[in-house]
C-alpha atoms as a PDB file:
ATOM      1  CA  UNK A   1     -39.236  -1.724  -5.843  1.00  0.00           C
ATOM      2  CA  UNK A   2     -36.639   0.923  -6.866  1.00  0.00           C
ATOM      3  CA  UNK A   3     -33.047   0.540  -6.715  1.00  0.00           C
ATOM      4  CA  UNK A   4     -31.197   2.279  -4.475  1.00  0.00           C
ATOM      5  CA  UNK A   5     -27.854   4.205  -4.511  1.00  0.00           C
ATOM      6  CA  UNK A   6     -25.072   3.070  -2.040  1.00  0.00           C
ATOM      7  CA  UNK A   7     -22.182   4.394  -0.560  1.00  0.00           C
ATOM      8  CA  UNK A   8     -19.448   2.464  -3.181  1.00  0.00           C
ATOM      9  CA  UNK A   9     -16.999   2.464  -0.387  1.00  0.00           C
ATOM     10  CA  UNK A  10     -19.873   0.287   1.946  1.00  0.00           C
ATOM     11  CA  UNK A  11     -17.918  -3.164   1.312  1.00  0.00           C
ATOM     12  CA  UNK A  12     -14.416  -1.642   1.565  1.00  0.00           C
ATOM     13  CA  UNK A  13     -15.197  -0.307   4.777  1.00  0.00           C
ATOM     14  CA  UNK A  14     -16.246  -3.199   6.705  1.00  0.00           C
ATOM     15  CA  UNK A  15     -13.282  -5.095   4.879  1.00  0.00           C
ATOM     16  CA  UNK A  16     -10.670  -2.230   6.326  1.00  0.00           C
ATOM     17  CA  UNK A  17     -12.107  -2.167   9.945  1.00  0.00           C
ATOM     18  CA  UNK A  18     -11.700  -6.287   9.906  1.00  0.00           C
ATOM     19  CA  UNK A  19      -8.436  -5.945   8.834  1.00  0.00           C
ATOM     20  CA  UNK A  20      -7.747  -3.232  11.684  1.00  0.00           C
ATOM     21  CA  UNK A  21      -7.486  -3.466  15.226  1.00  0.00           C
ATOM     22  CA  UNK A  22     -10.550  -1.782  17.290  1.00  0.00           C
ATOM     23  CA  UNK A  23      -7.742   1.117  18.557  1.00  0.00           C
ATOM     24  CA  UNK A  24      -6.913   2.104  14.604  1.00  0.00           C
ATOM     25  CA  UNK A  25     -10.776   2.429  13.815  1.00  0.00           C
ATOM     26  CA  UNK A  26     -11.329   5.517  14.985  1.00  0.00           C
ATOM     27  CA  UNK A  27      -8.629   7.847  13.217  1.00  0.00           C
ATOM     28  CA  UNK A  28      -9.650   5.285  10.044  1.00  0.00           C
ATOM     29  CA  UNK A  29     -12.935   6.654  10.199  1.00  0.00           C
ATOM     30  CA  UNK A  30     -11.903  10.073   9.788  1.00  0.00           C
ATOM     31  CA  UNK A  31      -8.949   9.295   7.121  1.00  0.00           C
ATOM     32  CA  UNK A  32     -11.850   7.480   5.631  1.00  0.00           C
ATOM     33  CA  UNK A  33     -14.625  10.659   5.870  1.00  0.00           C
ATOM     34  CA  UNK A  34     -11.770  12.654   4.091  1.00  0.00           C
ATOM     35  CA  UNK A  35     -11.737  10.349   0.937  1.00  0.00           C
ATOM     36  CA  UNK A  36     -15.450   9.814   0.935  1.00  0.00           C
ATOM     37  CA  UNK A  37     -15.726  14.043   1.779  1.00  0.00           C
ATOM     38  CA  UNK A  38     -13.405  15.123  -0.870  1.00  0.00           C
ATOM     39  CA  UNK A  39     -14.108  18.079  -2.508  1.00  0.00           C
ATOM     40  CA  UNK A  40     -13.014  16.331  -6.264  1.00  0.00           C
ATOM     41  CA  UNK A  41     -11.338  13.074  -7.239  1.00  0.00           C
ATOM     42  CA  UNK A  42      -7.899  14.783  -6.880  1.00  0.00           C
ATOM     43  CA  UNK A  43      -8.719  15.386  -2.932  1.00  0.00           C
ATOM     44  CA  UNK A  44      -9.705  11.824  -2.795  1.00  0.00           C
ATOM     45  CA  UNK A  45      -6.803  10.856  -4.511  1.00  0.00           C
ATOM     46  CA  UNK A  46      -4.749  12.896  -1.990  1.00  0.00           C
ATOM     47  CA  UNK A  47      -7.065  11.017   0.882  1.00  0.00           C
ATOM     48  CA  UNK A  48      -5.685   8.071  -0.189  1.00  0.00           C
ATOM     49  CA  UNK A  49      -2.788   8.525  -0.176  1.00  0.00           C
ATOM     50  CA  UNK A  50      -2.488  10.007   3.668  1.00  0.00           C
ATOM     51  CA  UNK A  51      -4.772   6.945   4.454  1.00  0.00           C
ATOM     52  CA  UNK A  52      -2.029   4.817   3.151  1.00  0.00           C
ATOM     53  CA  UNK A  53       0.586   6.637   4.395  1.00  0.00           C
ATOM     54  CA  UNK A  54      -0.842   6.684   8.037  1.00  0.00           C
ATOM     55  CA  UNK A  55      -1.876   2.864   8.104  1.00  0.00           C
ATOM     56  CA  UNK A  56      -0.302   1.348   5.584  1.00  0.00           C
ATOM     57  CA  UNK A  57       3.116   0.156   6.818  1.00  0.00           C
ATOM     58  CA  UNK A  58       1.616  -1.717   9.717  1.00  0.00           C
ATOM     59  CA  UNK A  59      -1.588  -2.965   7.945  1.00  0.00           C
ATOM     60  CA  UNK A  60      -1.312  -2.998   4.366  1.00  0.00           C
ATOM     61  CA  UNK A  61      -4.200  -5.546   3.939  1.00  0.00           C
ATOM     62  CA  UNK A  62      -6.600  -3.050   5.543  1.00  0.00           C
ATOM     63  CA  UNK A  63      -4.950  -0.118   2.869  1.00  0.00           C
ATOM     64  CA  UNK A  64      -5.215  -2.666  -0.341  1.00  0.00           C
ATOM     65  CA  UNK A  65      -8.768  -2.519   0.284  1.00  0.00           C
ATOM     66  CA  UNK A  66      -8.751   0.548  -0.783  1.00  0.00           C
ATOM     67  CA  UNK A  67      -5.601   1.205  -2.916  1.00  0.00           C
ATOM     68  CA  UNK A  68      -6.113  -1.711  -4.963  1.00  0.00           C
ATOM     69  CA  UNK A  69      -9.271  -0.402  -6.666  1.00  0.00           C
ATOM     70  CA  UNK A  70      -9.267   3.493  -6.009  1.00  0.00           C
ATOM     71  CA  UNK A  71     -10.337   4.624  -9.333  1.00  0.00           C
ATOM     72  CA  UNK A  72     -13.504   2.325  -9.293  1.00  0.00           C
ATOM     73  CA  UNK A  73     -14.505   3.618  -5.744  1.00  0.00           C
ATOM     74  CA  UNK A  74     -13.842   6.683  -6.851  1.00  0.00           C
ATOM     75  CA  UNK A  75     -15.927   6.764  -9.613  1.00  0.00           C
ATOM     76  CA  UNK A  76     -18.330   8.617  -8.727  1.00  0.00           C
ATOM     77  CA  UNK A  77     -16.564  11.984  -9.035  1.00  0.00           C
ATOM     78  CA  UNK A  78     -16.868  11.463 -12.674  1.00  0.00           C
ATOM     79  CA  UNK A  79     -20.218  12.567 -12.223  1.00  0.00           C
ATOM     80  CA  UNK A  80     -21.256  16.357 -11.730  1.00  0.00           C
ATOM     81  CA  UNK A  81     -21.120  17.012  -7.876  1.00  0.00           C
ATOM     82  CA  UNK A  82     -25.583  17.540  -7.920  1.00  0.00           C
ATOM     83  CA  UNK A  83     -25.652  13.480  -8.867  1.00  0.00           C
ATOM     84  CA  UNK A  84     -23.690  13.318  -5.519  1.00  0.00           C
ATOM     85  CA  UNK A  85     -25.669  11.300  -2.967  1.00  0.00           C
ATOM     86  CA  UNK A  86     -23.990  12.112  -0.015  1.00  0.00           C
ATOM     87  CA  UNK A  87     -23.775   9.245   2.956  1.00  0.00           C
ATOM     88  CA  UNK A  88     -25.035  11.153   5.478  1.00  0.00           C
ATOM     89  CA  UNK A  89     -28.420  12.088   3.104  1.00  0.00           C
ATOM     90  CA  UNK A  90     -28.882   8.468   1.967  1.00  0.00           C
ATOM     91  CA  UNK A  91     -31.150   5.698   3.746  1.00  0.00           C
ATOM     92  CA  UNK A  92     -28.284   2.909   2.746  1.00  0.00           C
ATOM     93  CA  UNK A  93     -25.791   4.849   4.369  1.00  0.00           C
ATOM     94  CA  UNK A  94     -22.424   2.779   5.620  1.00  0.00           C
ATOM     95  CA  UNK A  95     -22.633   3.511   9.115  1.00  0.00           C
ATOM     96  CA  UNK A  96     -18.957   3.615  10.175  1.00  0.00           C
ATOM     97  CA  UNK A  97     -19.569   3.756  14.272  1.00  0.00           C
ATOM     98  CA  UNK A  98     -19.122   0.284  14.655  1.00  0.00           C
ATOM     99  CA  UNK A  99     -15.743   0.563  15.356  1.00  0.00           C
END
């Protein structure tokens, strides 16, 4: 069996929607597709931030999820862009519609 790739923001994700209520899940899907969707780490960065900005004074337990350990989940961009899987493309994908 070979390992597969996974989104690194799949356990963050279901950790912010649990920490949101059902109305905030969908604009934190698409704060979310803009860190995940960045063009480079400094976009991500900049995702972030406006997803911390936008949520964070009324849930900051849903934003810590991701603030606390941005540079691990964003990673990845360390990597040149063609190592890339994107989430859409991959079987394990997170599937953020559940909100």
């Amino acid at each position: 069996m070979q390992p597969h790739l996974i989104n690194p923001l799949q356990s963050p994700v279901t950790r912010i929607f649990t920490a949101l209520p059902k109305s905030a899940h969908p604009g934190a899907k698409k704060a979310l597709a803009e860190i995940w969707n960045a063009e480079d780490k400094d976009h991500a960065r900049a995702a972030v931030r406006a997803f911390d900005k936008l949520y964070g004074a009324k849930w900051p337990k849903a934003t810590a999820k991701i603030t606390d350990d941005v540079e691990e989940l964003l990673a990845f961009y360390d990597y040149p862009a063609e190592h890339w899987i994107p989430a859409h493309d991959h079987p394990h994908r997170v599937d953020l519609r559940h909100g």
